[in-house]
N, C-alpha and C. Protein backbone atom coordinates (compact mmCIF):
# COMPACT_ATOMS: atom_id res chain seq x y z
N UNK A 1 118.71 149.65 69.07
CA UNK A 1 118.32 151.03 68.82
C UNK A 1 117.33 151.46 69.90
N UNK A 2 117.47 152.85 70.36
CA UNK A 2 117.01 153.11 71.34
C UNK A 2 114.96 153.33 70.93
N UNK A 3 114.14 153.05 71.82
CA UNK A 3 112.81 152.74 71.23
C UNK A 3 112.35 154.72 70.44
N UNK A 4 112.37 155.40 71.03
CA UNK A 4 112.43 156.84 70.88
C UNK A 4 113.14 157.04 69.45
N UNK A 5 113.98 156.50 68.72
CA UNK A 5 114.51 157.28 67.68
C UNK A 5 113.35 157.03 66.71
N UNK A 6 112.71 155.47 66.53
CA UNK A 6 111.67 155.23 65.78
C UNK A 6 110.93 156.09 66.25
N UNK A 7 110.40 156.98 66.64
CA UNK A 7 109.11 158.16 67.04
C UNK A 7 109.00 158.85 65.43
N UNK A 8 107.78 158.76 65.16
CA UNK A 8 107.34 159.24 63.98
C UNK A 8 107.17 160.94 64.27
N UNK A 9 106.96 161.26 63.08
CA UNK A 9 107.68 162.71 62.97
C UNK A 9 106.48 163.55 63.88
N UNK A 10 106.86 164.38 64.56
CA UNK A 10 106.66 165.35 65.93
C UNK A 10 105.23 165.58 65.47
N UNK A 11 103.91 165.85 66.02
CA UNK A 11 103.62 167.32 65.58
C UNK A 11 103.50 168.43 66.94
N UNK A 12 103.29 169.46 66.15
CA UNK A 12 103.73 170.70 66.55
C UNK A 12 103.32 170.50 68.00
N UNK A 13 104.43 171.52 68.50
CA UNK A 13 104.27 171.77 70.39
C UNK A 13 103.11 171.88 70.15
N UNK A 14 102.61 173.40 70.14
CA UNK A 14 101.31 174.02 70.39
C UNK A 14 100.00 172.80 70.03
N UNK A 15 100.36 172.32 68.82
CA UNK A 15 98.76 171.80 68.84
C UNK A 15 99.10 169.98 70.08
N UNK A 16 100.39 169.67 69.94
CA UNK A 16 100.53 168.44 71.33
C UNK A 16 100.33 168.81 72.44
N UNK A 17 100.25 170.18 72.64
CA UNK A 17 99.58 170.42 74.14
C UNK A 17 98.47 170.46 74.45
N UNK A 18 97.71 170.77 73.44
CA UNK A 18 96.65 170.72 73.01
C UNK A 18 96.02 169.57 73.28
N UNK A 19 96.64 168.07 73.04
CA UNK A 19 96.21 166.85 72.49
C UNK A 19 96.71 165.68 73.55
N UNK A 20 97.53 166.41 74.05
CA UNK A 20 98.06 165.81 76.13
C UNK A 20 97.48 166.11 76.90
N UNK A 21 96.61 165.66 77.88
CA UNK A 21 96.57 166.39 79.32
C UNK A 21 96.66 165.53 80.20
N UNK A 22 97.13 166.00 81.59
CA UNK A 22 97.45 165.33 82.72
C UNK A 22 96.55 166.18 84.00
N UNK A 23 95.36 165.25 84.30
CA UNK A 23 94.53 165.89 85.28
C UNK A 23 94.33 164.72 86.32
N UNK A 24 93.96 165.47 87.43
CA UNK A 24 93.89 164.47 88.88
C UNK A 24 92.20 163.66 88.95
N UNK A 25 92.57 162.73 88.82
CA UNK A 25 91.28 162.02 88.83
C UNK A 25 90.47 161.25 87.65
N UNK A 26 91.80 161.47 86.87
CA UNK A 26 91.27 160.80 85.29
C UNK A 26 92.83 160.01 84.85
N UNK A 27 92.25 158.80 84.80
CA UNK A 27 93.84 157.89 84.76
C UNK A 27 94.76 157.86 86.06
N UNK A 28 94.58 157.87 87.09
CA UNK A 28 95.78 158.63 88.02
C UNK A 28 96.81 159.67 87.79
N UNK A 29 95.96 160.54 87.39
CA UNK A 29 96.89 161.58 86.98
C UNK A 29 97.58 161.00 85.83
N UNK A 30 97.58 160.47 84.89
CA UNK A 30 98.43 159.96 84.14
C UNK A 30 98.51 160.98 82.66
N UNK A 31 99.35 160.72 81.45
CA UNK A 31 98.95 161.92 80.98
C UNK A 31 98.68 161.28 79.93
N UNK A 32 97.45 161.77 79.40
CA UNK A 32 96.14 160.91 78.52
C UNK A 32 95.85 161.66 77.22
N UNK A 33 95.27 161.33 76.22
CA UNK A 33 94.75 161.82 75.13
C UNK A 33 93.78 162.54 75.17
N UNK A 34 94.08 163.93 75.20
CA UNK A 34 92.86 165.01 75.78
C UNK A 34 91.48 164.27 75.28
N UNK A 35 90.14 164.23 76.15
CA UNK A 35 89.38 164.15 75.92
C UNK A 35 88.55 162.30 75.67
N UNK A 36 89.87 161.54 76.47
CA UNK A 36 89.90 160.30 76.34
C UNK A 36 90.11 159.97 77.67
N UNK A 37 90.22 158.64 77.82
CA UNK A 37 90.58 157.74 78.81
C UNK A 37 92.16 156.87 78.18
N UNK A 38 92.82 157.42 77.29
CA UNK A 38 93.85 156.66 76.44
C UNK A 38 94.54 157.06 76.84
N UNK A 39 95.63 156.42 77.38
CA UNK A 39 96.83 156.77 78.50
C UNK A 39 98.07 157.24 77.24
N UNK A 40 98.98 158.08 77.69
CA UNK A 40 100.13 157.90 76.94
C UNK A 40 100.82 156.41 76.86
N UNK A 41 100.78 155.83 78.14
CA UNK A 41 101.44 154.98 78.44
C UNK A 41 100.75 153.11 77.31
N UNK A 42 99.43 153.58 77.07
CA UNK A 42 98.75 152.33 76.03
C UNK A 42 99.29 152.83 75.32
N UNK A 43 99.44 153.97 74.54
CA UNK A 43 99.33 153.91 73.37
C UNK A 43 101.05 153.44 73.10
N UNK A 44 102.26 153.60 74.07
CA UNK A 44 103.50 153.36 74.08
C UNK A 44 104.01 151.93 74.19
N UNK A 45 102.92 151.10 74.78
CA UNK A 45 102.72 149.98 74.90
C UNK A 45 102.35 149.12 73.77
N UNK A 46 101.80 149.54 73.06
CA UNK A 46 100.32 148.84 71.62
C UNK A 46 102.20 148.97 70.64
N UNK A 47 103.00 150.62 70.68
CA UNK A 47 103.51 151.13 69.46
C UNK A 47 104.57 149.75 69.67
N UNK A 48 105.41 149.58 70.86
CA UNK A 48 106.66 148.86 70.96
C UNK A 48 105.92 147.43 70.32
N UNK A 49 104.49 146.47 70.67
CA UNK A 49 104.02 145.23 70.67
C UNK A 49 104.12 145.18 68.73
N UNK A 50 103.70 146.16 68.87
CA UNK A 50 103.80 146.11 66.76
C UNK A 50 105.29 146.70 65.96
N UNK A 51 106.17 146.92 66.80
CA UNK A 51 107.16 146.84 65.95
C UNK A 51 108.02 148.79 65.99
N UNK A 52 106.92 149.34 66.96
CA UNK A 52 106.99 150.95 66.51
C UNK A 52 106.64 151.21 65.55
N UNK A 53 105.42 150.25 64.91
CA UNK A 53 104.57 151.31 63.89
C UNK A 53 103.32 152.11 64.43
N UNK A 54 103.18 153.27 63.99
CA UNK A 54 102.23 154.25 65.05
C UNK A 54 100.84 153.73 63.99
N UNK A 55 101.23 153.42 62.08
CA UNK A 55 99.86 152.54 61.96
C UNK A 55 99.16 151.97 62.35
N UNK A 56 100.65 150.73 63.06
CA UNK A 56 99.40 149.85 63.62
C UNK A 56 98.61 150.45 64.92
N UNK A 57 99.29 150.99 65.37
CA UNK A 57 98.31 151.76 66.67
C UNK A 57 97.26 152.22 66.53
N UNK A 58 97.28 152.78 65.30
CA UNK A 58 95.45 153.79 64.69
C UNK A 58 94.90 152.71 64.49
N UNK A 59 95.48 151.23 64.19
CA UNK A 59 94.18 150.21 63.64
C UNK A 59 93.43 149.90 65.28
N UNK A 60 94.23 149.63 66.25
CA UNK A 60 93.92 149.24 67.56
C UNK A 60 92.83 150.47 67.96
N UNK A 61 93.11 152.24 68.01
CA UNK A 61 92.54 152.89 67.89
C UNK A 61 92.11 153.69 67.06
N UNK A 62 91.29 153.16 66.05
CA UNK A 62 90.70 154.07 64.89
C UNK A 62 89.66 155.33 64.94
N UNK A 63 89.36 155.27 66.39
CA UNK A 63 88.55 156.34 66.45
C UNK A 63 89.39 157.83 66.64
N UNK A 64 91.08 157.27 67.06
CA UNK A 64 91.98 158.81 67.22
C UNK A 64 92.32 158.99 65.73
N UNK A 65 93.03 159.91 66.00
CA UNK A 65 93.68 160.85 64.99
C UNK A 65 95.40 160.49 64.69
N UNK A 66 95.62 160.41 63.42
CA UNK A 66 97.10 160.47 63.76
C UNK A 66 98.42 161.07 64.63
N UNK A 67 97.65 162.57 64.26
CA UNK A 67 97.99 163.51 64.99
C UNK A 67 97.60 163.04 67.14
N UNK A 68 96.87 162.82 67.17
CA UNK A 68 96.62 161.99 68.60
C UNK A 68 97.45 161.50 68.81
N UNK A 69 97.72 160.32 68.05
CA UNK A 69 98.61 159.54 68.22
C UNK A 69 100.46 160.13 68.43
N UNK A 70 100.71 160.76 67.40
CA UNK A 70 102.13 161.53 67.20
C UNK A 70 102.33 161.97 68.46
N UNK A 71 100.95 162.93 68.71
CA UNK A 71 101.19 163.45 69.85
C UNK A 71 101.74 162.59 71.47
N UNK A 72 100.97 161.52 71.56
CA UNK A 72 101.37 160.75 72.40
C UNK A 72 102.90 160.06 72.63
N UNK A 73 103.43 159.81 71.09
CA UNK A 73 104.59 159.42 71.26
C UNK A 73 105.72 160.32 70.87
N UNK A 74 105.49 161.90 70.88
CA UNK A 74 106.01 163.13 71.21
C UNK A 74 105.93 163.27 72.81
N UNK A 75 105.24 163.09 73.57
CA UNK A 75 105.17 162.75 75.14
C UNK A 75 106.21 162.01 75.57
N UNK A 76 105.92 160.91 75.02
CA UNK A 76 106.48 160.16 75.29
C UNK A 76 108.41 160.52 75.15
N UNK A 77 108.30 160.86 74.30
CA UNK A 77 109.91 161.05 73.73
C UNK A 77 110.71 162.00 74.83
N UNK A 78 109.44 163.01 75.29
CA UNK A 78 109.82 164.18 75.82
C UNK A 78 109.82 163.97 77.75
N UNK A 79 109.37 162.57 77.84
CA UNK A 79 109.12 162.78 79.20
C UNK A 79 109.07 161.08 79.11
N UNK A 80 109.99 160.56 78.37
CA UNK A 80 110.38 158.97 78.54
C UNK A 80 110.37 158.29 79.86
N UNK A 81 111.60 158.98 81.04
CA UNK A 81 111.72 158.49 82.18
C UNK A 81 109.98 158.16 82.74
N UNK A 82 109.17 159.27 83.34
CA UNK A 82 107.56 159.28 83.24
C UNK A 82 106.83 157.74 82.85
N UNK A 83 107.09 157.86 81.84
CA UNK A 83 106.21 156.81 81.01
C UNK A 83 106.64 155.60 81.70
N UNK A 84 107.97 155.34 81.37
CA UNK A 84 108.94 154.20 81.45
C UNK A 84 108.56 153.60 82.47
N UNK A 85 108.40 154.77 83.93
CA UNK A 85 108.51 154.01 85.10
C UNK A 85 107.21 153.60 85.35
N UNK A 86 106.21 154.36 85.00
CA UNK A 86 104.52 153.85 85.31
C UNK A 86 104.53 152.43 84.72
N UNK A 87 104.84 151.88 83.13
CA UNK A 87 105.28 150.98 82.47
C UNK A 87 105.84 150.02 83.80
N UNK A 88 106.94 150.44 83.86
CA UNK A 88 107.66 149.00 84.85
C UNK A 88 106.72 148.78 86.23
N UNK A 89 106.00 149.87 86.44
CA UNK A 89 105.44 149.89 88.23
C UNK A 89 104.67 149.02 87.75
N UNK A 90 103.15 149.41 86.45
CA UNK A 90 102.33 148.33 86.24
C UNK A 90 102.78 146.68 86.24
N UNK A 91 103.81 146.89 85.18
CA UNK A 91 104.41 145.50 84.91
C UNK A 91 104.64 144.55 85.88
N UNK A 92 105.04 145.13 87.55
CA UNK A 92 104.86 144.78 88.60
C UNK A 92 103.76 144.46 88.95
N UNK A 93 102.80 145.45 89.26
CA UNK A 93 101.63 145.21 90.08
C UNK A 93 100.83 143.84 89.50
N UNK A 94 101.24 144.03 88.49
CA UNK A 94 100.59 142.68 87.22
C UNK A 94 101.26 141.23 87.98
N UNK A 95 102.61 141.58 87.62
CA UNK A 95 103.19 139.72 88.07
C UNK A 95 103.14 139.83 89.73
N UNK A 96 103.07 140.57 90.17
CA UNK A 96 103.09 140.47 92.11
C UNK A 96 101.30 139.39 92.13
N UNK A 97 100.30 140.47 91.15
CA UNK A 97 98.84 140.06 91.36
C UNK A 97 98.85 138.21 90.97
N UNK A 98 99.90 138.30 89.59
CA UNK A 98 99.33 136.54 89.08
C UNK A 98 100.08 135.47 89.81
N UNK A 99 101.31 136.26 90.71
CA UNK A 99 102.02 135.04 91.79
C UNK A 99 102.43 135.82 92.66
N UNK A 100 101.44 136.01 93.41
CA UNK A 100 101.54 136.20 94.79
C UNK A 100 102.62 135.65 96.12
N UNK A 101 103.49 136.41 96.57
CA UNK A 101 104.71 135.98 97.27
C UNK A 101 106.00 135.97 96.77
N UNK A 102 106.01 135.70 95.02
CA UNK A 102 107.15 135.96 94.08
C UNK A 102 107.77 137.28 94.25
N UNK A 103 108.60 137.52 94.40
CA UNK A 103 109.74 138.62 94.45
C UNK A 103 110.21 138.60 92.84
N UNK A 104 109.28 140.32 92.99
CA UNK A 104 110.04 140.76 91.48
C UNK A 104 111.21 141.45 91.39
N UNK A 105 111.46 141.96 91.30
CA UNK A 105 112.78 143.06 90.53
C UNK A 105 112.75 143.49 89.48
């Protein structure tokens, strides 16, 4: 099953725009939990490690909001490719850093 169908139920455009932003110089431009340093991309990361429960995600971050959260994996849903590839670039930069000379793919 594709990871996106588990996405817990939307909330609203207006207030997820609200609750997204993508600015230059905070995350690399990445697009973050207004008013945080919480990447879309953690919180997409934490949801898949637990199963796609967005619960367990509020336990990891209890200081957000559900709605925070929704919102993030409404981002996510809406701009998958985005996420996906920052996801695989890190995933790289990670195994290039712990074996150096290894050829990833």
């Amino acid at each position: 099953m594709d990871h996106v169908d588990k996405c817990p139920k939307r909330v609203d455009h207006r207030v997820a725009r609200q609750l997204i932003t993508k600015k230059a110089g905070i995350c690399g431009g990445s697009a973050t939990i207004s008013g945080t340093r919480i990447r879309v991309a953690d919180i997409v990361g934490y949801w898949r490690i637990y199963g796609e429960d967005a619960t367990q995600v509020h336990g990891v971050y209890p200081h957000l909001s559900r709605d925070q959260i929704e919102a993030a994996l409404g981002y996510y849903q809406d701009n998958r490719n985005e996420i996906d590839e920052l996801m695989r670039l890190e995933e790289k930069l990670i195994s290039e850093a712990r074996w150096p000379g290894r050829s990833s793919t």
